[in-house]
Protein backbone atom coordinates (compact mmCIF):
# COMPACT_ATOMS: atom_id res chain seq x y z
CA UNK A 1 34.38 -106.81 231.37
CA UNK A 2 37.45 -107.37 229.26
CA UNK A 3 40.07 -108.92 231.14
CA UNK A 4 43.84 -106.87 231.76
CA UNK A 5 47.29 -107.10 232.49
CA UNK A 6 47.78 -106.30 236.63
CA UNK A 7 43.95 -107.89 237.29
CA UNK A 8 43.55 -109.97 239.55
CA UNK A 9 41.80 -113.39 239.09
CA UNK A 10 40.66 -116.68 240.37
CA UNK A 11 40.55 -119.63 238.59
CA UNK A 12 37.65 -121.63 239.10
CA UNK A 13 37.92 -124.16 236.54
CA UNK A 14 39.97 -127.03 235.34
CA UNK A 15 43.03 -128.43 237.13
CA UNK A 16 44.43 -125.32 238.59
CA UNK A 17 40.74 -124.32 240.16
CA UNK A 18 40.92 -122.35 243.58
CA UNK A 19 44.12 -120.66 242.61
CA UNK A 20 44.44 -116.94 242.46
CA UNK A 21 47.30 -114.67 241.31
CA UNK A 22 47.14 -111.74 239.13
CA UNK A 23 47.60 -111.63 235.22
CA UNK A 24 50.91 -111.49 234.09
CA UNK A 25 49.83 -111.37 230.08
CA UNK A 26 47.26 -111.54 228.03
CA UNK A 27 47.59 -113.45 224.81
CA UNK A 28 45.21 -112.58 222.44
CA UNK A 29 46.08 -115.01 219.21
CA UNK A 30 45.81 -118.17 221.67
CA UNK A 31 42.86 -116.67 223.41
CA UNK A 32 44.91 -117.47 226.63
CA UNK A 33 46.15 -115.53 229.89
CA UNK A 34 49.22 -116.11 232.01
CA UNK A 35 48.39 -116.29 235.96
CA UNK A 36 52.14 -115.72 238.13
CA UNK A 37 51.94 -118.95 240.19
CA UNK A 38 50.31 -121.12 237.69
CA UNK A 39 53.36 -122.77 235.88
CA UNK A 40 54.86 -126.21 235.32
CA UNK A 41 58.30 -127.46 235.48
CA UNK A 42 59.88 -128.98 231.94
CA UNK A 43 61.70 -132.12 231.73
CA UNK A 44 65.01 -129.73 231.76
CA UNK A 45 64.06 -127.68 235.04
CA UNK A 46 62.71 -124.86 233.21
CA UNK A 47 59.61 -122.88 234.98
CA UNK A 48 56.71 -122.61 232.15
CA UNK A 49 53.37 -120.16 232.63
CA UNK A 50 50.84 -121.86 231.63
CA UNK A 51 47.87 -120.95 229.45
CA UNK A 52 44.36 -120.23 231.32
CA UNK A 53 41.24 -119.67 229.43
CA UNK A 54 39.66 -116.37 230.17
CA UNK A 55 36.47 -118.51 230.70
CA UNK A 56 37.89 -120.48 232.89
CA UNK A 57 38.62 -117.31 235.84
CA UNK A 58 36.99 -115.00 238.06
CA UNK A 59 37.72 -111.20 238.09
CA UNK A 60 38.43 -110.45 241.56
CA UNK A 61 39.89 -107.21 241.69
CA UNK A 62 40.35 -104.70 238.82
CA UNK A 63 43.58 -102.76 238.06
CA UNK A 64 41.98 -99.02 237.82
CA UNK A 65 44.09 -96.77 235.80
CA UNK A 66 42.75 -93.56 234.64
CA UNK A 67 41.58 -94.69 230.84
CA UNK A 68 39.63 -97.85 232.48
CA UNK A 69 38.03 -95.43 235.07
CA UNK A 70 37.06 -93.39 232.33
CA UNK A 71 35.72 -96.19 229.70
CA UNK A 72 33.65 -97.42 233.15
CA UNK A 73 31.97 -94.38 233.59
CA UNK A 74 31.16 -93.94 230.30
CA UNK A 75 29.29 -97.47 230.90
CA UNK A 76 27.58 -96.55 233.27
CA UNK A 77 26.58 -92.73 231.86
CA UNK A 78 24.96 -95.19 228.88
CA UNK A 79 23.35 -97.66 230.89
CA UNK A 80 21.42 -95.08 233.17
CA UNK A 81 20.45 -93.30 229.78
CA UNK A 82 19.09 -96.44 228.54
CA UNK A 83 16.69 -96.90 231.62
CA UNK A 84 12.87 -95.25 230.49
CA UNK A 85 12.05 -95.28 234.10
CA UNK A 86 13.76 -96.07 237.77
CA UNK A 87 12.35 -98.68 240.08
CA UNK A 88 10.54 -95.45 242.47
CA UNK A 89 8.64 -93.96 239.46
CA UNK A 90 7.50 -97.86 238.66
CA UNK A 91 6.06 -98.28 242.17
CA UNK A 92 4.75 -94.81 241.92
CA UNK A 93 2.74 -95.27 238.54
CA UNK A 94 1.71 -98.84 240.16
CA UNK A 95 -0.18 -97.22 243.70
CA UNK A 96 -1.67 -94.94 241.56
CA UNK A 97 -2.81 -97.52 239.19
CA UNK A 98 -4.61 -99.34 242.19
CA UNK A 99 -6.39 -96.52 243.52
């Protein structure tokens, strides 16, 4: 699952493991995301996000809005297409198989 702006995450990884916060921005050209509450201070005071590799996180809760609801079940419409048979037809063709 591609990770979002608003998500919220859990690093588990690295210095900052055990940390949670949701994603303030997503920086594609680094390959980085900014977590609120994961920052350091500069030499001159100044608060700094600092860069977390997607990687290096857990999703923990999604931020649902309407197109990511829809792109979901879309997912799931093609995985349940993809299935030849479900789990009771497989136990099904099995007793008979036995008998």
């Amino acid at each position: 699952m591609p990770i979002r702006k608003d998500d919220e995450v859990q690093v588990f990884r690295g210095i900052h493991n055990n940390r949670d916060g949701k994603v303030v921005a997503v920086y594609r050209k680094k390959y980085v995301i900014h977590i609120d509450h994961v920052n350091r201070e500069r030499n001159n005071g100044a608060s700094v996000m600092l860069g977390i590799s997607p990687s290096n996180v857990i999703i923990t809760k999604l931020h649902l809005d309407p197109d990511r609801k829809r792109l979901l079940g879309r997912k799931n419409r093609a995985n349940k297409q993809g299935e030849k048979f479900t789990a009771k037809e497989v136990e099904e063709s099995a007793a008979t198989e036995l008998d």
